[in-house]
C-alpha atoms as a PDB file:
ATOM      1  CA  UNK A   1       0.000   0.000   0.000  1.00  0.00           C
ATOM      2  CA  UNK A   2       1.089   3.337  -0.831  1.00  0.00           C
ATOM      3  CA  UNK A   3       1.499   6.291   1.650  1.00  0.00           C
ATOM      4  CA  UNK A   4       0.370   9.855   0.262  1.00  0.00           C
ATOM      5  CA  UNK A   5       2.528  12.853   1.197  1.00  0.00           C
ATOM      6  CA  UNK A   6       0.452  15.168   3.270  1.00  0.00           C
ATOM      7  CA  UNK A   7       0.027  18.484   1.529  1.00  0.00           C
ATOM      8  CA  UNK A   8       1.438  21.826   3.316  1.00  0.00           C
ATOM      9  CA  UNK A   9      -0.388  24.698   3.858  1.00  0.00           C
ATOM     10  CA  UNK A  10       0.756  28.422   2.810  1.00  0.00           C
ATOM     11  CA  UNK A  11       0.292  29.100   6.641  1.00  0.00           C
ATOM     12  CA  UNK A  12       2.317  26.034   7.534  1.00  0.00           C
ATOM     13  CA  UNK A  13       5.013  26.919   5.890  1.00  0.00           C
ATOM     14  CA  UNK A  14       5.268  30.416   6.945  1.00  0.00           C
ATOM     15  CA  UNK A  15       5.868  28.740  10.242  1.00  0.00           C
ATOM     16  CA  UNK A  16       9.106  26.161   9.153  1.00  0.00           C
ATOM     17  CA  UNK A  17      12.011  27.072  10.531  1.00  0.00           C
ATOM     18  CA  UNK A  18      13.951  30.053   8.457  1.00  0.00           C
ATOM     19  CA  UNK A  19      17.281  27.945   8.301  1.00  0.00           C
ATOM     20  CA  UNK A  20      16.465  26.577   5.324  1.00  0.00           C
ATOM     21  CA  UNK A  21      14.236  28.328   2.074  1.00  0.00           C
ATOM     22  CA  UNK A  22      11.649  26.662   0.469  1.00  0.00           C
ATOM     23  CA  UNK A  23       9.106  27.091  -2.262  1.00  0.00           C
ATOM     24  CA  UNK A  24       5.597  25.290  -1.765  1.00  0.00           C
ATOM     25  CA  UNK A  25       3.928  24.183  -5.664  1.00  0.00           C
ATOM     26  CA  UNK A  26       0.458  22.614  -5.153  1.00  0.00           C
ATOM     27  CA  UNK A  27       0.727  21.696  -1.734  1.00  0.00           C
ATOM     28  CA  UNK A  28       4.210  20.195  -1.805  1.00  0.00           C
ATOM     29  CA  UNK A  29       7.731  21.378  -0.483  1.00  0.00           C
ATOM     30  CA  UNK A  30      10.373  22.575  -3.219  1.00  0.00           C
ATOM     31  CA  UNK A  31      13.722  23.070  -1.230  1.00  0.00           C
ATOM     32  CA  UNK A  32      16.018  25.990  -2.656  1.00  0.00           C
ATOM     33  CA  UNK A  33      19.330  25.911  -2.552  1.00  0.00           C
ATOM     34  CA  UNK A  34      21.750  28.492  -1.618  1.00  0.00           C
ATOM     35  CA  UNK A  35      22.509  30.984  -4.610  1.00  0.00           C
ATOM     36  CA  UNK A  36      26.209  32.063  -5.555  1.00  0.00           C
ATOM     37  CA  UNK A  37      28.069  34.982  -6.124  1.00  0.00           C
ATOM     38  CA  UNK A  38      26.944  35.754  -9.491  1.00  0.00           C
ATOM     39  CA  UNK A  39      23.624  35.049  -8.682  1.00  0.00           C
ATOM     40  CA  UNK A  40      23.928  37.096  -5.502  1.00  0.00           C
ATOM     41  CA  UNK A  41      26.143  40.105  -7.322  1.00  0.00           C
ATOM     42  CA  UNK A  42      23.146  40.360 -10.172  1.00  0.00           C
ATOM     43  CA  UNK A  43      19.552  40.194  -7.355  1.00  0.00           C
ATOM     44  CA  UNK A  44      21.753  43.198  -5.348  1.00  0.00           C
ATOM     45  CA  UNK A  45      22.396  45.527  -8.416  1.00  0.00           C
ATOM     46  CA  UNK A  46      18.727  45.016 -10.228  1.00  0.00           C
ATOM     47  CA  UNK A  47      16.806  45.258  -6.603  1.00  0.00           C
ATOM     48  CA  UNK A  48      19.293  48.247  -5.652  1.00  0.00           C
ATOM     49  CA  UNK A  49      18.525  50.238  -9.356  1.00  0.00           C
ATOM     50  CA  UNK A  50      14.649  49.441  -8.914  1.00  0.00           C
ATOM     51  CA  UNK A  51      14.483  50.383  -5.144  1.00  0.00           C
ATOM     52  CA  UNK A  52      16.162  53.698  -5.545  1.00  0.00           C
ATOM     53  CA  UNK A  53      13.655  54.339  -8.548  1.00  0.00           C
ATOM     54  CA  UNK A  54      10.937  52.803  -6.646  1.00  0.00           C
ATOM     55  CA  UNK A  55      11.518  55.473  -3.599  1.00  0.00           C
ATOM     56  CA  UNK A  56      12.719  58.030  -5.680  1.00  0.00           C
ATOM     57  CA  UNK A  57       8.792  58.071  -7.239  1.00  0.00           C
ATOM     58  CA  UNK A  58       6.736  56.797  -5.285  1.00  0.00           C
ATOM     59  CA  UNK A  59       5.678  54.105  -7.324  1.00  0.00           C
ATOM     60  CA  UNK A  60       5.659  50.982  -4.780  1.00  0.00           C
ATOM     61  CA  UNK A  61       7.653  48.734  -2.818  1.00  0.00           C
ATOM     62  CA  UNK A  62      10.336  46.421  -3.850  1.00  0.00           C
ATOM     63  CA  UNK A  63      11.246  43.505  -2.166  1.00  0.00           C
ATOM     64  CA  UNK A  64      13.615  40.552  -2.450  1.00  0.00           C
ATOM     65  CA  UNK A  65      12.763  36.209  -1.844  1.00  0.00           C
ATOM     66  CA  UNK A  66       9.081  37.075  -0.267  1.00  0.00           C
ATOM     67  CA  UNK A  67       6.840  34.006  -0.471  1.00  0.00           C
ATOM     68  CA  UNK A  68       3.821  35.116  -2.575  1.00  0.00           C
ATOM     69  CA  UNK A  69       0.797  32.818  -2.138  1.00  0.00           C
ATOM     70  CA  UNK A  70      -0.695  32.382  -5.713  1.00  0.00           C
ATOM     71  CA  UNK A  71      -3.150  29.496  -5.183  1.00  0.00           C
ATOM     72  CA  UNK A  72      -5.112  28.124  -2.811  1.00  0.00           C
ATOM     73  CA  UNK A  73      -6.264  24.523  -1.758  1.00  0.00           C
ATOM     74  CA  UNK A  74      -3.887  22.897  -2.849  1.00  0.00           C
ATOM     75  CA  UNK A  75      -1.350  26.124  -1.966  1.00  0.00           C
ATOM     76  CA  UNK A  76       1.171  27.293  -4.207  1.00  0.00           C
ATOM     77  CA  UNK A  77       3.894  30.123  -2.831  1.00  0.00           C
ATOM     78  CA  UNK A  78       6.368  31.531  -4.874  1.00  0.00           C
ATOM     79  CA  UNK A  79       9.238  33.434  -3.647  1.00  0.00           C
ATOM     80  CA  UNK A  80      11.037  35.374  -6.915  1.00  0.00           C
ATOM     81  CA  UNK A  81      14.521  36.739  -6.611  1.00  0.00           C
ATOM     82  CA  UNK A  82      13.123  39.964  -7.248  1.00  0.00           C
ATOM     83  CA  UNK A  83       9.205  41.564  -6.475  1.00  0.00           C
ATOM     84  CA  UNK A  84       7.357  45.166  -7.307  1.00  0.00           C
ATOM     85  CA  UNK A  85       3.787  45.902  -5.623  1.00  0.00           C
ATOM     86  CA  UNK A  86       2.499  48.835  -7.160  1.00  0.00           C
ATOM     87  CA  UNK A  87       1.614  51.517  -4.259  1.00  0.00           C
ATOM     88  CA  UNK A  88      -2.084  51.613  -5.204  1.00  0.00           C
ATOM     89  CA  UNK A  89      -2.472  47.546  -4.307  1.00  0.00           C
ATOM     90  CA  UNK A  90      -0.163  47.874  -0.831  1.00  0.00           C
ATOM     91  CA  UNK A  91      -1.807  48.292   2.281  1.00  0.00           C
ATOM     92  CA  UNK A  92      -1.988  50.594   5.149  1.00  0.00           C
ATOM     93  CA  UNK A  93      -0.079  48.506   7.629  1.00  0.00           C
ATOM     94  CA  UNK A  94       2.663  46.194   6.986  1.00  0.00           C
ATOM     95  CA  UNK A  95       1.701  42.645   5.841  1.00  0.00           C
ATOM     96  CA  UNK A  96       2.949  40.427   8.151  1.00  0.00           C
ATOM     97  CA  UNK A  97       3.500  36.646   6.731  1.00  0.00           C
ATOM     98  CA  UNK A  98       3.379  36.177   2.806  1.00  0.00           C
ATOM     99  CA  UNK A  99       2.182  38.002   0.162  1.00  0.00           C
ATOM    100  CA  UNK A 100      -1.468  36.935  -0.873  1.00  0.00           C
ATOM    101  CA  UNK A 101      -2.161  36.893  -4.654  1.00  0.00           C
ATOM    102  CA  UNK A 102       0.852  38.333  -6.957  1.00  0.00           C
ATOM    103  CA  UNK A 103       3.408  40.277  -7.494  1.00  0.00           C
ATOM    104  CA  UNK A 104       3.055  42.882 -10.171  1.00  0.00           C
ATOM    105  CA  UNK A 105       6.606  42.185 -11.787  1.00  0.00           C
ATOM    106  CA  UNK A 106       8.575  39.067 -10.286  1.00  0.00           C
ATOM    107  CA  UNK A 107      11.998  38.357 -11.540  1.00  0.00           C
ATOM    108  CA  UNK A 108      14.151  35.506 -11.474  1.00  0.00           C
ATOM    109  CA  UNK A 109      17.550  35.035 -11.644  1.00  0.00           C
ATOM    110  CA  UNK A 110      18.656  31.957 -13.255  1.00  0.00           C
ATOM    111  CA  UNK A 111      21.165  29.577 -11.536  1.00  0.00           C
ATOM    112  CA  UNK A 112      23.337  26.364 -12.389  1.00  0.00           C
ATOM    113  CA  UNK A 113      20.445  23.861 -10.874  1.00  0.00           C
ATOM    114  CA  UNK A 114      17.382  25.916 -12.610  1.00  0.00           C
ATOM    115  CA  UNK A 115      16.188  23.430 -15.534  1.00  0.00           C
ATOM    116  CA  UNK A 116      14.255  25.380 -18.192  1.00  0.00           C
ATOM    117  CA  UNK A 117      11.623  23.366 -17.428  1.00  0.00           C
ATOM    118  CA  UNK A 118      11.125  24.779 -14.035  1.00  0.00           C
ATOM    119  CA  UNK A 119      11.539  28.396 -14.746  1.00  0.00           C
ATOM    120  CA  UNK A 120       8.842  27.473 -17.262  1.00  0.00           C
ATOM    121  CA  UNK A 121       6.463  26.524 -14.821  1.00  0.00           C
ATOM    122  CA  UNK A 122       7.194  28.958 -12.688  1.00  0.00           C
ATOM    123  CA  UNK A 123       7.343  31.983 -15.476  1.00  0.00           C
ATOM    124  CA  UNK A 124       3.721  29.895 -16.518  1.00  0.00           C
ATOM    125  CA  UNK A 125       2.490  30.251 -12.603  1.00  0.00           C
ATOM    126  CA  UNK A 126       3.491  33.780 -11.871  1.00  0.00           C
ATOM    127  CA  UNK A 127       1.428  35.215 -15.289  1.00  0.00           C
ATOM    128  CA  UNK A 128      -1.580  32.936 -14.915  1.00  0.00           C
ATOM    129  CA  UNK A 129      -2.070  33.825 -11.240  1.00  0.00           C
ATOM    130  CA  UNK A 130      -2.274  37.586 -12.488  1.00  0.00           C
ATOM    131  CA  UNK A 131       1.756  39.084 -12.171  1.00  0.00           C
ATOM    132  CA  UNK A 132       1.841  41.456 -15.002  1.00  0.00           C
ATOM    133  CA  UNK A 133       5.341  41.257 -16.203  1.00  0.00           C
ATOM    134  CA  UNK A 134       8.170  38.158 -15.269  1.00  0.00           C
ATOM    135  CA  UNK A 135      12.078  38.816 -16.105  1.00  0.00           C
ATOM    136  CA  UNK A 136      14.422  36.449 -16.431  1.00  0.00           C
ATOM    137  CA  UNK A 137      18.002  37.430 -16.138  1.00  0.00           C
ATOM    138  CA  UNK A 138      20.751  34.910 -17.039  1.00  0.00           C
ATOM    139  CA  UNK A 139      23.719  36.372 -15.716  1.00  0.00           C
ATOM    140  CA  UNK A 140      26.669  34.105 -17.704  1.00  0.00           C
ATOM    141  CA  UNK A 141      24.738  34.552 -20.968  1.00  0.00           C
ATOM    142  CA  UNK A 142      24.505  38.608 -20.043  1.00  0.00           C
ATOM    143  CA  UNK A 143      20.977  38.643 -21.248  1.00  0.00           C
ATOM    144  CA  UNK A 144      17.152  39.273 -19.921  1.00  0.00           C
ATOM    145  CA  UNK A 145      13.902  37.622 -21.307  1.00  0.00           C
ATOM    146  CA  UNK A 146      10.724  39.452 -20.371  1.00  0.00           C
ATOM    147  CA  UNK A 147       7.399  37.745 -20.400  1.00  0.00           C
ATOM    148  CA  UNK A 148       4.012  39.650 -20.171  1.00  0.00           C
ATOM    149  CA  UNK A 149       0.500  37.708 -20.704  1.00  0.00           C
ATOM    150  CA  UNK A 150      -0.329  37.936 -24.257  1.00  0.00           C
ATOM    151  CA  UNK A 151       2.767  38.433 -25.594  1.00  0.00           C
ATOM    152  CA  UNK A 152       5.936  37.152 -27.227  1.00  0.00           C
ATOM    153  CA  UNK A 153       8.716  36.897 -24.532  1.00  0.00           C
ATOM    154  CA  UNK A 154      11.458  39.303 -25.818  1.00  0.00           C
ATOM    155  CA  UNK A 155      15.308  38.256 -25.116  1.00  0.00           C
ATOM    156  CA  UNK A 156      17.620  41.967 -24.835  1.00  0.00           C
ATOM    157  CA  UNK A 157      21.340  41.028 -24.868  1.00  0.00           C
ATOM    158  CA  UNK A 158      23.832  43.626 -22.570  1.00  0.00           C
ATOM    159  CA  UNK A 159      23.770  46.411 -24.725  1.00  0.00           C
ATOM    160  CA  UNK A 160      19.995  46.736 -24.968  1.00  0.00           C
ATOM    161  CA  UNK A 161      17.652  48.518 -22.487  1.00  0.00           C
ATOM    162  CA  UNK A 162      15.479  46.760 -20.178  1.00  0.00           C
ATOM    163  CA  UNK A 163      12.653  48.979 -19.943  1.00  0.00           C
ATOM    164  CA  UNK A 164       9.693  47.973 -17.189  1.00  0.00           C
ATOM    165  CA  UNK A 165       7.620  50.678 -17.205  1.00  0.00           C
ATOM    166  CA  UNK A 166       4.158  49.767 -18.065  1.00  0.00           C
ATOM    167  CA  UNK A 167       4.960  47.784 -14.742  1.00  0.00           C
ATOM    168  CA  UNK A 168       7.127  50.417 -12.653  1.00  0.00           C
ATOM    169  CA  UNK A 169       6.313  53.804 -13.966  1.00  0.00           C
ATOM    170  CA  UNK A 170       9.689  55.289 -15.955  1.00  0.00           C
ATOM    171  CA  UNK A 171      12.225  52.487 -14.915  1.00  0.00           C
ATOM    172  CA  UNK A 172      14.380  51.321 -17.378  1.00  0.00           C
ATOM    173  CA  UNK A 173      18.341  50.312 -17.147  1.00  0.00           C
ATOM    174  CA  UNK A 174      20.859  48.417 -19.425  1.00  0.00           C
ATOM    175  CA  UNK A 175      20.947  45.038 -19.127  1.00  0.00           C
ATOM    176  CA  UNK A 176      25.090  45.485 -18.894  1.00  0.00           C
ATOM    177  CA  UNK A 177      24.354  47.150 -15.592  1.00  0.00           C
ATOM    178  CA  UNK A 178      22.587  44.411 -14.100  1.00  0.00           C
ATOM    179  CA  UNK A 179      25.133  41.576 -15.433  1.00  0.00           C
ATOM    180  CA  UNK A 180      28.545  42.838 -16.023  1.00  0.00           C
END
């Protein structure tokens, strides 16, 4: 006889232990591995450039590796590198626990263990569940792919300009500042 894994809750996991990071996909655990350097060096100057802008304007709140819960029963919760809320959808007192419903732009930074099938599925989750833009950044191919619901995902190699702002009013950078 088979034994069924029990599915976790969103509000189970906010309570695991915060040695260790995990991603929950339809009720079950995805650990996450540490990142490195390059990783690390390319979250720090994208979140800097957007949280400067992002303060600078007005325009919302950025924040890094939140869990946002996107589904419910059985729960999924997301945590991208990189998160905007637009100021009109945050509330009047600090959330306290995860994020419920999505991000308005989630980015992800792509490691060595990220398969392009899961960054699919997770690219796939974040639009269907109602996040209005996902970026990609691929820091040893110097490049960004932007997905938006409806559209063609666009690749922009170092020397183009990422430009986000139909998602964060009047931010846009260089991809060659985020990767070199």
């Amino acid at each position: 006889m088979s034994e069924t894994a029990r599915l976790i809750t969103a509000e189970e996991l906010e309570h695991f232990p915060t040695d260790e990071r995990y991603e929950l996909v339809e009720g079950r655990l995805v650990r996450m591995t540490p990142v490195g350097y390059l990783h690390g060096r390319t979250v720090v100057r994208l979140a800097s450039m957007l949280e400067r802008h992002a303060r600078a304007t007005g325009a919302g709140e950025v924040l890094t590796e939140v869990g946002f819960t996107l589904k419910s029963d059985p729960d999924t919760v997301l945590a991208p590198d990189i998160a905007f809320i637009r100021r009109d959808r945050l509330p009047a007192s600090t959330p306290r626990g995860f994020w419920r419903g999505p991000a308005d732009l989630a980015i992800e930074v792509l490691s060595p263990e990220d398969t392009p099938s899961k960054i699919r599925q997770k690219i796939d989750e974040y639009l269907l569940r109602g996040t209005s833009c996902v970026v990609v950044i691929d820091p040893e191919k110097r490049i960004a792919t932007v997905f938006r619901r409806a559209r063609q995902p666009v690749t922009l190699r170092s020397e183009e300009t990422l430009d986000l702002s139909e998602v964060v009013p009047g931010f846009a950078c260089q991809v060659r500042a985020i990767v070199e």
